[in-house]
Protein backbone atom coordinates (compact mmCIF):
# COMPACT_ATOMS: atom_id res chain seq x y z
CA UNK A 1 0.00 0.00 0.00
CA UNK A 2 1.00 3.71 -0.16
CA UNK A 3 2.49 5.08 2.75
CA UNK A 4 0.75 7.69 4.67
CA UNK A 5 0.94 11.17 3.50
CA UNK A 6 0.99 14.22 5.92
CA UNK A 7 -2.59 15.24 5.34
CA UNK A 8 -4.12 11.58 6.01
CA UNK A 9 -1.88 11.92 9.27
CA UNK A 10 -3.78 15.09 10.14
CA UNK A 11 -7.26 13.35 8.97
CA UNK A 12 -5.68 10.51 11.49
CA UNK A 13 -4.91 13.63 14.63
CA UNK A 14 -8.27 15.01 14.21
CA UNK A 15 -10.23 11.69 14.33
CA UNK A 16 -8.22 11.05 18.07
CA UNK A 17 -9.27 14.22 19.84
CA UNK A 18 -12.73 12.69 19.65
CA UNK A 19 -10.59 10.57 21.87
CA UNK A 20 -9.96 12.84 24.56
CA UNK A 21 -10.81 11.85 27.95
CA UNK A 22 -10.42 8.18 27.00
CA UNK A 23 -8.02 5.71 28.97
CA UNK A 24 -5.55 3.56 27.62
CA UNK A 25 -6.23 0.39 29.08
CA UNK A 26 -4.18 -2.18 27.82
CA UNK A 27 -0.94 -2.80 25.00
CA UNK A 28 -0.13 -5.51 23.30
CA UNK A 29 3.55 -6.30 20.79
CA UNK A 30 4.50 -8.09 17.85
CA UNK A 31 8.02 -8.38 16.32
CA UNK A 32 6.19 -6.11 13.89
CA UNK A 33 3.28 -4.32 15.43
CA UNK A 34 2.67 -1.84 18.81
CA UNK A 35 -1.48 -2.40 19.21
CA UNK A 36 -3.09 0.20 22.25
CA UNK A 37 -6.56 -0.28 23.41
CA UNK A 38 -8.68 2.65 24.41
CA UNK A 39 -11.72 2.47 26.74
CA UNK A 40 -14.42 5.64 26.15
CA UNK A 41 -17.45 6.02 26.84
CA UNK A 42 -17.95 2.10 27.36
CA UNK A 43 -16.90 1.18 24.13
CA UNK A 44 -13.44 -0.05 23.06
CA UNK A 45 -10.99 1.55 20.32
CA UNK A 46 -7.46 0.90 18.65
CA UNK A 47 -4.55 2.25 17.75
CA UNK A 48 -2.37 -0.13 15.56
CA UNK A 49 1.15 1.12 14.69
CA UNK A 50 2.87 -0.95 12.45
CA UNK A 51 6.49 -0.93 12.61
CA UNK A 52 7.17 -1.86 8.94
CA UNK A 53 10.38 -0.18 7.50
CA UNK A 54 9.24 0.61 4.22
CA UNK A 55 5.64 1.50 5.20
CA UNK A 56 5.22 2.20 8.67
CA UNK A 57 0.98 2.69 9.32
CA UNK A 58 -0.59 3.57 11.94
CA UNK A 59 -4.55 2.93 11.85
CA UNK A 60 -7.56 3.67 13.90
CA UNK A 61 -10.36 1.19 14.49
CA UNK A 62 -13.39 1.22 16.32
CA UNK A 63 -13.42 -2.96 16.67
CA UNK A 64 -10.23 -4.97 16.74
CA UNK A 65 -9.08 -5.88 13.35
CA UNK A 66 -9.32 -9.62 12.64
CA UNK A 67 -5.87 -9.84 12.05
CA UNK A 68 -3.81 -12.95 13.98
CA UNK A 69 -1.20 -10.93 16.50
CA UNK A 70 2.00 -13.86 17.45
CA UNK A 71 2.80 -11.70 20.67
CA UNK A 72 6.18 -10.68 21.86
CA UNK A 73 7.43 -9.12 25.21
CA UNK A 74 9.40 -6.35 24.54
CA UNK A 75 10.98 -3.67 26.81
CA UNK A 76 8.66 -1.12 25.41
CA UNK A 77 5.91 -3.05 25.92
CA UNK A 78 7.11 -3.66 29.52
CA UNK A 79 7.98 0.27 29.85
CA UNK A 80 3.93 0.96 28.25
CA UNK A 81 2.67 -1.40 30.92
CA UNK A 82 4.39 0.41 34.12
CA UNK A 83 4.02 3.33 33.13
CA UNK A 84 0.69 4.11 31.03
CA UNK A 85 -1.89 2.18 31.17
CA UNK A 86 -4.91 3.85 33.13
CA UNK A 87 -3.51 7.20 31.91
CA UNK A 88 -5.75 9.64 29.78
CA UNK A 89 -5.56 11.36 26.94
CA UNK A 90 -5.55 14.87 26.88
CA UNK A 91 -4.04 16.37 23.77
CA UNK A 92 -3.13 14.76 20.09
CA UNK A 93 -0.98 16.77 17.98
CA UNK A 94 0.17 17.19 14.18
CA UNK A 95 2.58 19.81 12.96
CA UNK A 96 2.68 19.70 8.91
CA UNK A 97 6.49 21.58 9.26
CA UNK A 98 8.02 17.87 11.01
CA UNK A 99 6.32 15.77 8.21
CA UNK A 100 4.73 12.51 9.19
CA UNK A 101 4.99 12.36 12.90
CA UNK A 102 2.12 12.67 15.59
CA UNK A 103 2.57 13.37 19.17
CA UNK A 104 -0.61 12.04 21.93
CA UNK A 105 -0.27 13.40 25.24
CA UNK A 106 -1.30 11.89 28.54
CA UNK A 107 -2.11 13.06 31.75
CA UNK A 108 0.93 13.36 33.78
CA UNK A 109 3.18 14.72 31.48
CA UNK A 110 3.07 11.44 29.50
CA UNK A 111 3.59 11.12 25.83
CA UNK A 112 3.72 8.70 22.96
CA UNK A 113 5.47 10.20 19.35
CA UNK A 114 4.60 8.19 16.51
CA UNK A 115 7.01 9.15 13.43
CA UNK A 116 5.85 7.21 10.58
CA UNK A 117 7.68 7.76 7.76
CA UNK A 118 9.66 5.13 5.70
CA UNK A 119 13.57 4.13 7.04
CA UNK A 120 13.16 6.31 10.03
CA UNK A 121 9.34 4.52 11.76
CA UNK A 122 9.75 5.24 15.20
CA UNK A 123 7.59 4.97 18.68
CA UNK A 124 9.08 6.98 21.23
CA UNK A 125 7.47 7.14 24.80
CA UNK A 126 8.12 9.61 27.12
CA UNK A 127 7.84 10.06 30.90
CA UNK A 128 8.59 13.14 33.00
CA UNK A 129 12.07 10.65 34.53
CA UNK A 130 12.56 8.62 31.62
CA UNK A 131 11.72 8.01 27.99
CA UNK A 132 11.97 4.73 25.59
CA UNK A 133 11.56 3.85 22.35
CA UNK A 134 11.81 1.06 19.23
CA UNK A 135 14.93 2.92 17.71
CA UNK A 136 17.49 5.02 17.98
CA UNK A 137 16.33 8.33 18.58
CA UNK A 138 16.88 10.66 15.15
CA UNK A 139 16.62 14.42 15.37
CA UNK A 140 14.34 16.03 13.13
CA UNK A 141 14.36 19.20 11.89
CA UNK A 142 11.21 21.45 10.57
CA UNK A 143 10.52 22.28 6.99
CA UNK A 144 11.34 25.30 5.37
CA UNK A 145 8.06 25.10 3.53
CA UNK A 146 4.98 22.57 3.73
CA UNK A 147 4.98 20.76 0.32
CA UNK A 148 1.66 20.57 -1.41
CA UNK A 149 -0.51 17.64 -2.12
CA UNK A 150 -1.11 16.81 -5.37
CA UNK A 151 -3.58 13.26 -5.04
CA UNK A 152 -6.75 12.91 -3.10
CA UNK A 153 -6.33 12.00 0.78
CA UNK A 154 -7.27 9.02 1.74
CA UNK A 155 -10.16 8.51 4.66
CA UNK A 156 -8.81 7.23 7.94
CA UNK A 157 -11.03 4.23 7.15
CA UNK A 158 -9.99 3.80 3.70
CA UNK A 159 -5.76 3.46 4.60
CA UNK A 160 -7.03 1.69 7.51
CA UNK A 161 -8.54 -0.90 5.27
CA UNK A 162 -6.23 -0.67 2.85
CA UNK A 163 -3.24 -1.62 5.54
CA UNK A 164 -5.29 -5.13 6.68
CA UNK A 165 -5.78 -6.00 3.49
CA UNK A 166 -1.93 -6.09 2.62
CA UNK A 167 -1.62 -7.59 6.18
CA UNK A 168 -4.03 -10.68 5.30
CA UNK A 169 -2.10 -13.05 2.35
CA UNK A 170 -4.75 -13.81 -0.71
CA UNK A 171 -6.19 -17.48 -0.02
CA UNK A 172 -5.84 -18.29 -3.82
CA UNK A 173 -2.46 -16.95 -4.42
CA UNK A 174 0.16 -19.08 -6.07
CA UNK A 175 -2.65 -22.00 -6.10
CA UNK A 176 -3.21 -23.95 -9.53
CA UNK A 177 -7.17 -24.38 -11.27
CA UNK A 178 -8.11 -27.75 -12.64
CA UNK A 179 -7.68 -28.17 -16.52
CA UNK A 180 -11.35 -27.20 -17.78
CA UNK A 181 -11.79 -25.69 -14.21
CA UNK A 182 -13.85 -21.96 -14.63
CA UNK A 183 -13.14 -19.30 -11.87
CA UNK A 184 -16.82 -18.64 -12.95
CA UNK A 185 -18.25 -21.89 -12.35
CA UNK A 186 -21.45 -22.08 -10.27
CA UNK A 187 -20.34 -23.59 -6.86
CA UNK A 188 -21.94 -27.08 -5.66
CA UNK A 189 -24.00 -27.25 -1.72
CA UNK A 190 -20.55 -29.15 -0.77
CA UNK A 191 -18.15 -26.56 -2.03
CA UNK A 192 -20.27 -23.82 0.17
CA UNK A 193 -21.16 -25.97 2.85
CA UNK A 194 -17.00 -26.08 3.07
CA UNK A 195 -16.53 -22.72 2.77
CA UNK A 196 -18.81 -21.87 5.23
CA UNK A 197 -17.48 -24.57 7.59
CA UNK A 198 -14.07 -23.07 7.14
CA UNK A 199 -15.11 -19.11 7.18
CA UNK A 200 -16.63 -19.83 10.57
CA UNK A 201 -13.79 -21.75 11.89
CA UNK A 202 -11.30 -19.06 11.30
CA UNK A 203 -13.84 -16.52 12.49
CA UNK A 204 -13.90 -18.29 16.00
CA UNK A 205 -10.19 -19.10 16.51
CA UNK A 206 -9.04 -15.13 15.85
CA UNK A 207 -12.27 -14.58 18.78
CA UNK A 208 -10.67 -17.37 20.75
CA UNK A 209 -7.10 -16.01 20.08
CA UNK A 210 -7.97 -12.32 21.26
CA UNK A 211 -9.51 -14.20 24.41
CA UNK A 212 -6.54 -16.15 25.08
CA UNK A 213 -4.21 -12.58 24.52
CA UNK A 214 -6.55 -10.36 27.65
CA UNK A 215 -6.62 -13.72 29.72
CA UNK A 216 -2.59 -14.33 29.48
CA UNK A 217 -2.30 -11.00 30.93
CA UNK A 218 -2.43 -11.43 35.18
CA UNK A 219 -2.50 -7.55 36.63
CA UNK A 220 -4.45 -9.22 39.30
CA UNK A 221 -1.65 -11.07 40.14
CA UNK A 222 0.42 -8.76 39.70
CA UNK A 223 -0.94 -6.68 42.39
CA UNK A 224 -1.59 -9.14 44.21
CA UNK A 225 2.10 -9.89 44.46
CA UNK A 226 3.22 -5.67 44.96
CA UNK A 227 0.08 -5.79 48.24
CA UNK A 228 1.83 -8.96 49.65
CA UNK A 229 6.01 -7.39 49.61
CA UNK A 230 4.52 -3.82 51.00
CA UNK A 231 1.46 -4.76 53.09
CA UNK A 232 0.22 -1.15 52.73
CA UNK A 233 -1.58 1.52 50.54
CA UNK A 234 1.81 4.36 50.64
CA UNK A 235 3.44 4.44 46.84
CA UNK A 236 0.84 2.02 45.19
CA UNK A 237 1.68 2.44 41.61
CA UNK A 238 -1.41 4.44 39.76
CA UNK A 239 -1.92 2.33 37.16
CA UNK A 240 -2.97 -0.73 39.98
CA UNK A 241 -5.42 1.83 41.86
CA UNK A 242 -7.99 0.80 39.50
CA UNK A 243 -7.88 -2.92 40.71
CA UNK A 244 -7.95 -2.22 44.07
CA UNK A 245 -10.72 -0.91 46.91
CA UNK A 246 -9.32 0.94 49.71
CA UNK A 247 -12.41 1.07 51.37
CA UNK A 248 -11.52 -2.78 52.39
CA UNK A 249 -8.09 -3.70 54.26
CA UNK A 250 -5.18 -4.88 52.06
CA UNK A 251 -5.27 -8.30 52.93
CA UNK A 252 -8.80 -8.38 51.63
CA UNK A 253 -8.01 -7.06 48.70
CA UNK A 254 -5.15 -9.64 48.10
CA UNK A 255 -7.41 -12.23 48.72
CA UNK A 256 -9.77 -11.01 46.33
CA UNK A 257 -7.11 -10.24 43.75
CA UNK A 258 -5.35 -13.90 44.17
CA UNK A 259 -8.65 -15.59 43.94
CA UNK A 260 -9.13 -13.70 40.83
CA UNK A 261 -5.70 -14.00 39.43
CA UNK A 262 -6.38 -17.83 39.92
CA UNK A 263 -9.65 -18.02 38.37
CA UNK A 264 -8.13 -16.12 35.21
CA UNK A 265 -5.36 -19.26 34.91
CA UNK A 266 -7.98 -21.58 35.32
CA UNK A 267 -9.87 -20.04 31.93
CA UNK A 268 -6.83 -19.49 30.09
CA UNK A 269 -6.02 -23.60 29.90
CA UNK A 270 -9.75 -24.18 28.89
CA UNK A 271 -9.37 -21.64 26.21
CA UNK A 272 -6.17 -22.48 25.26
CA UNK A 273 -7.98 -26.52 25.01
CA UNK A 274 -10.63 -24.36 22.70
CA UNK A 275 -8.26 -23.19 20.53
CA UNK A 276 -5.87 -25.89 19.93
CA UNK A 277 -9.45 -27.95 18.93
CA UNK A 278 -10.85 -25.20 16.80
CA UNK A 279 -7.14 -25.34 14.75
CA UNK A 280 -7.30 -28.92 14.67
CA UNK A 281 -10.70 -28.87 13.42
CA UNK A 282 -9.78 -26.60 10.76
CA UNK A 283 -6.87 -28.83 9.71
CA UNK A 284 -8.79 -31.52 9.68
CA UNK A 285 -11.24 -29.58 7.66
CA UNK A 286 -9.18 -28.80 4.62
CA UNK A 287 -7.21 -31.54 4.82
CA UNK A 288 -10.09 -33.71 3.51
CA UNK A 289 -11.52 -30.89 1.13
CA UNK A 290 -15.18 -30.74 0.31
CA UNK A 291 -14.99 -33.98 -1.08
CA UNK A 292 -15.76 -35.41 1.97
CA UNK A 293 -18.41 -32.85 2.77
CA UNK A 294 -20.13 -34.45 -0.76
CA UNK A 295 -20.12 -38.00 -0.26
CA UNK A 296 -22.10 -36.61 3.66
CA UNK A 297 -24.30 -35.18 1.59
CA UNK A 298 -25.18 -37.47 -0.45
CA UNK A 299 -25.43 -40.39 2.28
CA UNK A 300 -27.55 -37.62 4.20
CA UNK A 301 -30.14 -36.61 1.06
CA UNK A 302 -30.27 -40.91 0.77
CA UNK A 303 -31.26 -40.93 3.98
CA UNK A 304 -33.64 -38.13 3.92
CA UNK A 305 -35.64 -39.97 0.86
CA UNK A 306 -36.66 -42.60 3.06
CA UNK A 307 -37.87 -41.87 6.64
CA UNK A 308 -39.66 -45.14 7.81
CA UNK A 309 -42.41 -44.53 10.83
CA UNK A 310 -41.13 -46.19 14.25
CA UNK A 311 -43.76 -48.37 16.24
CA UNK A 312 -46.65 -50.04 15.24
CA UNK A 313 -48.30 -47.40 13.22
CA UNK A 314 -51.00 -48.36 10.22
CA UNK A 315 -51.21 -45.72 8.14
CA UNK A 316 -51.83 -45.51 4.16
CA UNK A 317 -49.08 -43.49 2.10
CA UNK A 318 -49.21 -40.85 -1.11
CA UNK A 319 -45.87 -40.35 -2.61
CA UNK A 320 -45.67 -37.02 -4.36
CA UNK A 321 -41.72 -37.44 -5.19
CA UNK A 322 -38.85 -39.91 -3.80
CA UNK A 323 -37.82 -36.95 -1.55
CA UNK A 324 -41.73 -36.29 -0.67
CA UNK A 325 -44.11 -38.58 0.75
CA UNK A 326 -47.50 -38.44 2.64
CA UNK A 327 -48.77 -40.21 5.51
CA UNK A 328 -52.43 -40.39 6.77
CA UNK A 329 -53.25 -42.14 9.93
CA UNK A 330 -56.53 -44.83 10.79
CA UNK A 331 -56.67 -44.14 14.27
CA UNK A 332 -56.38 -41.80 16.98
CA UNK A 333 -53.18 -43.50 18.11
CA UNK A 334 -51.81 -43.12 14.71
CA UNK A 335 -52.29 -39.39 14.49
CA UNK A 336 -50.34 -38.76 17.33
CA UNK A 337 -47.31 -41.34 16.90
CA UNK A 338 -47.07 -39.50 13.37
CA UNK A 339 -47.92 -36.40 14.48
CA UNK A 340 -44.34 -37.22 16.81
CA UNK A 341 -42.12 -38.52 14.11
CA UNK A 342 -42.57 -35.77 12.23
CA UNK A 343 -40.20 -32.83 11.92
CA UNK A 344 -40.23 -29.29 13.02
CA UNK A 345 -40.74 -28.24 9.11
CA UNK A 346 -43.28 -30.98 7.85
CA UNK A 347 -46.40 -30.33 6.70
CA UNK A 348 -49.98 -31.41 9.20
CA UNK A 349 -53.08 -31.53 7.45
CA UNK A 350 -56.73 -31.82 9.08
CA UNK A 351 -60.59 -30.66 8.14
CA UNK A 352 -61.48 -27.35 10.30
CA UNK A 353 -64.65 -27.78 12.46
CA UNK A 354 -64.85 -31.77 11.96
CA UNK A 355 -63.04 -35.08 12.98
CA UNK A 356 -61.19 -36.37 10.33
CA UNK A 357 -57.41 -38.11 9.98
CA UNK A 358 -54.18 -36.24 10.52
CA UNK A 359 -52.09 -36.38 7.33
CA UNK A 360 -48.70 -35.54 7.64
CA UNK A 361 -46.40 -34.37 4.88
CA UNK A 362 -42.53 -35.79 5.22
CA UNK A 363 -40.15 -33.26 3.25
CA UNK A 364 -36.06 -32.33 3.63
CA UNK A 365 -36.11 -29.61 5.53
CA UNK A 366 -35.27 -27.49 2.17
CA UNK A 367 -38.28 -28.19 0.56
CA UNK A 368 -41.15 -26.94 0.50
CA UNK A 369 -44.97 -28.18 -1.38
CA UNK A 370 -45.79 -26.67 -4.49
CA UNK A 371 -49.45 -25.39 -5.31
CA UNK A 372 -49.89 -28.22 -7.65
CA UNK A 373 -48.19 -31.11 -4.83
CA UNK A 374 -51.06 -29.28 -2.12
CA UNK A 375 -54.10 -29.67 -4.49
CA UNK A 376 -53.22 -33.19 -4.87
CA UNK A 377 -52.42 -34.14 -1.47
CA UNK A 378 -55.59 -32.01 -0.43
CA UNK A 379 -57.87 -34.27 -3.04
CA UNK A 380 -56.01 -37.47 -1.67
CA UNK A 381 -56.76 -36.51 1.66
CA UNK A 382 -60.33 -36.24 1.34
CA UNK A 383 -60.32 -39.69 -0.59
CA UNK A 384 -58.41 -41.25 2.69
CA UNK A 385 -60.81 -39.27 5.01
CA UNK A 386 -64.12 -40.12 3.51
CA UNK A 387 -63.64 -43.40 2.96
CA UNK A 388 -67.02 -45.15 1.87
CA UNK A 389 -68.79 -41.73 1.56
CA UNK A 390 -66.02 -40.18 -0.55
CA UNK A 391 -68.66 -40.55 -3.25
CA UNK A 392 -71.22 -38.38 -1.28
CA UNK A 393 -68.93 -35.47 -0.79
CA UNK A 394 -68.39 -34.87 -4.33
CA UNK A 395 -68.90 -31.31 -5.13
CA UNK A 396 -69.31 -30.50 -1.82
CA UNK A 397 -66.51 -27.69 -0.26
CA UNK A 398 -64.49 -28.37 3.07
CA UNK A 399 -62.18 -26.14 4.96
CA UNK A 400 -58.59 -27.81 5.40
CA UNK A 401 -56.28 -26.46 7.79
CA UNK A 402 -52.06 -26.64 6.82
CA UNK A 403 -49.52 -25.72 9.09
CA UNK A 404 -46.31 -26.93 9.98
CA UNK A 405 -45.61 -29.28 13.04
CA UNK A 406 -43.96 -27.07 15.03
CA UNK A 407 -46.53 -25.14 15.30
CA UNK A 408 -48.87 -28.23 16.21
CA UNK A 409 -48.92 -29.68 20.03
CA UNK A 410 -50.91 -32.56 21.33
CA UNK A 411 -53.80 -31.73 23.99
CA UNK A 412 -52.20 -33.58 27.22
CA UNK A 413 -54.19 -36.31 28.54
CA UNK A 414 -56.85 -36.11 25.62
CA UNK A 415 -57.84 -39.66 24.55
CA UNK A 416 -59.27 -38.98 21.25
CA UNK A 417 -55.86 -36.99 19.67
CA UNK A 418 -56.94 -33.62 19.60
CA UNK A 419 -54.48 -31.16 19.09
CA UNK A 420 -53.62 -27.12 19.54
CA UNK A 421 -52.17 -25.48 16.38
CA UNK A 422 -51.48 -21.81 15.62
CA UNK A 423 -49.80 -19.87 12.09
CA UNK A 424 -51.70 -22.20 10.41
CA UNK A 425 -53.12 -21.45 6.53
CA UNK A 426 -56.77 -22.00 5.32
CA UNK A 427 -57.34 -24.08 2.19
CA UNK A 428 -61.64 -23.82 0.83
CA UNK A 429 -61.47 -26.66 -1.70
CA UNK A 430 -64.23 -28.69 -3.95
CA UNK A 431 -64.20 -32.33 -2.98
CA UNK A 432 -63.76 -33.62 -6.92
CA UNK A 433 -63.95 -36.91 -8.30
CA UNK A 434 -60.86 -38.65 -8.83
């Protein structure tokens, strides 16, 4: 991407001061990158500074980017920790005459300079005793004259983007197509089911990986550990004062902050378990393809043709297609055992106002009946209903109620099968000879 110009840097300083007042909370580091969380106004922002020598970024996000971060310890990271975290920002700064460089104060005389231009990417954090940074400190010197800007500035959200998309590698880069195989060619249900599979995979270990990051960070231990070698409130570091509640004794509180400092290890094993199954999952997952995923499908739409009734159940059958069939029951008993096989998404049929069977309509789940398939299981049903009188109700117009079995429950305790149903539809159909 192209490296930050001075004006997107001042487009970048005037998007922070909405930041003002806001605490840094916690820092994380890379080999490569310096991340810094922000708590305002209960919601959570970052501050990514990417330490590339040939283009240094540094972006603003209102989420976390879904970017993998292998963490590092570093001694800036360690000198962040100690001394800035719970500080607050009071002032960001951008002076076009030093070129790409931006300057955020904190409360206490605290600042962080971010120079970010390429061969000389710097992050230099100062204290009012001591200062550290990445590099070696360079000295810069103003400019004579601002130089103009010929192309359009980039939105903070555009080079934003624009960075994690250079960060992320292309998942089809350097791979080979089939002979005869068309980028363009339609997808088959296997080929998205795998995708899908895989996209959500992915999606939860980077959730499970920023979980693991915030738990493998102990400041309850940590001042846990400072309470227990000074037994006392005098010199307690600011930055702990927020774990802390001197309105109870210090050994309370270091009860309180061990107990939680131990709970915290306990989570971090079960989500490191979480993620070390969600990877293997995923290996698993494309080590087998969507091949695999195709031959489950197929056993599974087998399967789905034929759904045999369990338990002693007499009922007489219309089948509409091999993935479709319909079942009608002779007795009370039968209603209900069908009525209990059948899935949340099949189809109940029954005459409104009048005893009659229960038919029920067995379908994959991503089916559904077609005007044509409803007329002729409604006609079939009346045959099956009527029995020896079918030939008295010809011409004749009945209501028949459809809805799906979810939405039909058995009456407890009712001997004669009776049911409750609700969102059900309302069919007014001529009883015709067949």
């Amino acid at each position: 991407m192209r490296t930050l110009r001075p004006g997107e840097i001042q487009l970048l300083q005037e998007t922070l001061l909405h930041l003002k007042g806001g605490r840094l909370q916690n820092v994380l580091t890379s080999e490569q990158d310096v991340v810094f969380e922000f708590y305002f106004h209960r919601n959570l922002y970052y501050l990514w500074f990417d330490d590339n020598k040939l283009r240094p970024v540094l972006s603003f996000w209102t989420e976390r980017p879904h970017l993998t971060l292998r963490k590092k310890t570093s001694p800036i990271l360690l000198f962040l920790k100690a001394h800035f975290l719970g500080e607050t920002l009071v002032d960001v700064q951008f002076d076009p005459k030093m070129g790409r460089k931006i300057l955020l104060k904190f409360s206490n005389h605290k600042s962080l300079e971010f120079r970010i231009f390429p061969h000389g990417q710097n992050l230099i954090a100062k204290t009012q005793e001591n200062s550290l940074s990445l590099h070696k400190v360079k000295e810069l010197q103003a400019m004579e004259s601002i130089p103009s800007e010929d192309e359009d500035l980039r939105s903070v959200e555009a080079f934003s983007l624009e960075w994690l998309v250079s960060r992320k590698p292309l998942k089809l880069a350097g791979k080979k197509q089939n002979l005869g195989e068309s980028s363009n060619a339609p997808k088959s249900s296997a080929q998205k089911t795998f995708e899908k599979k895989q996209k959500s995979l992915k999606r939860a270990i980077e959730k499970v990986s920023q979980e693991l990051e915030k738990k493998e960070s102990d400041p309850w231990g940590e001042v846990a550990q400072w309470l227990k070698s000074h037994s006392n409130w005098e010199s307690l570091p600011k930055e702990f004062e927020v774990f802390v509640d001197k309105r109870k004794s210090v050994h309370k509180n270091m009860d309180l902050l061990f107990a939680k400092s131990k709970d915290t290890k306990r989570k971090l094993e079960g989500t490191k378990s979480r993620l070390e199954s969600l990877k293997k999952n995923l290996k698993t997952l494309e080590e087998k393809g969507y091949a695999s995923l195709e031959k489950k499908t197929a056993q599974g739409s087998q399967k789905s043709l034929d759904r045999p009734l369990r338990g002693d159940v007499k009922a007489r059958t219309l089948k509409l297609t091999p993935e479709i069939k319909v079942v009608c029951g002779r007795s009370a008993k039968d209603n209900l055992s069908l009525l209990r096989q059948a899935k949340a998404w099949d189809l109940w049929f029954h005459l409104k106002d009048q005893p009659s069977s229960h038919a029920i309509a067995f379908l994959p789940k991503s089916k559904s009946l077609t005007p044509a398939q409803i007329e002729k299981v409604i006609q079939w049903f009346f045959k099956e209903t009527f029995g020896a009188k079918f030939k008295n109700e010809i011409g004749l117009k009945h209501t028949v109620l459809i809805a799906e079995c979810r939405f039909v429950k058995p009456i407890r305790g009712d001997r004669i099968g009776r049911v409750q149903y609700r969102n059900e539809k309302v069919f007014v159909r001529e009883v015709k000879e067949s």
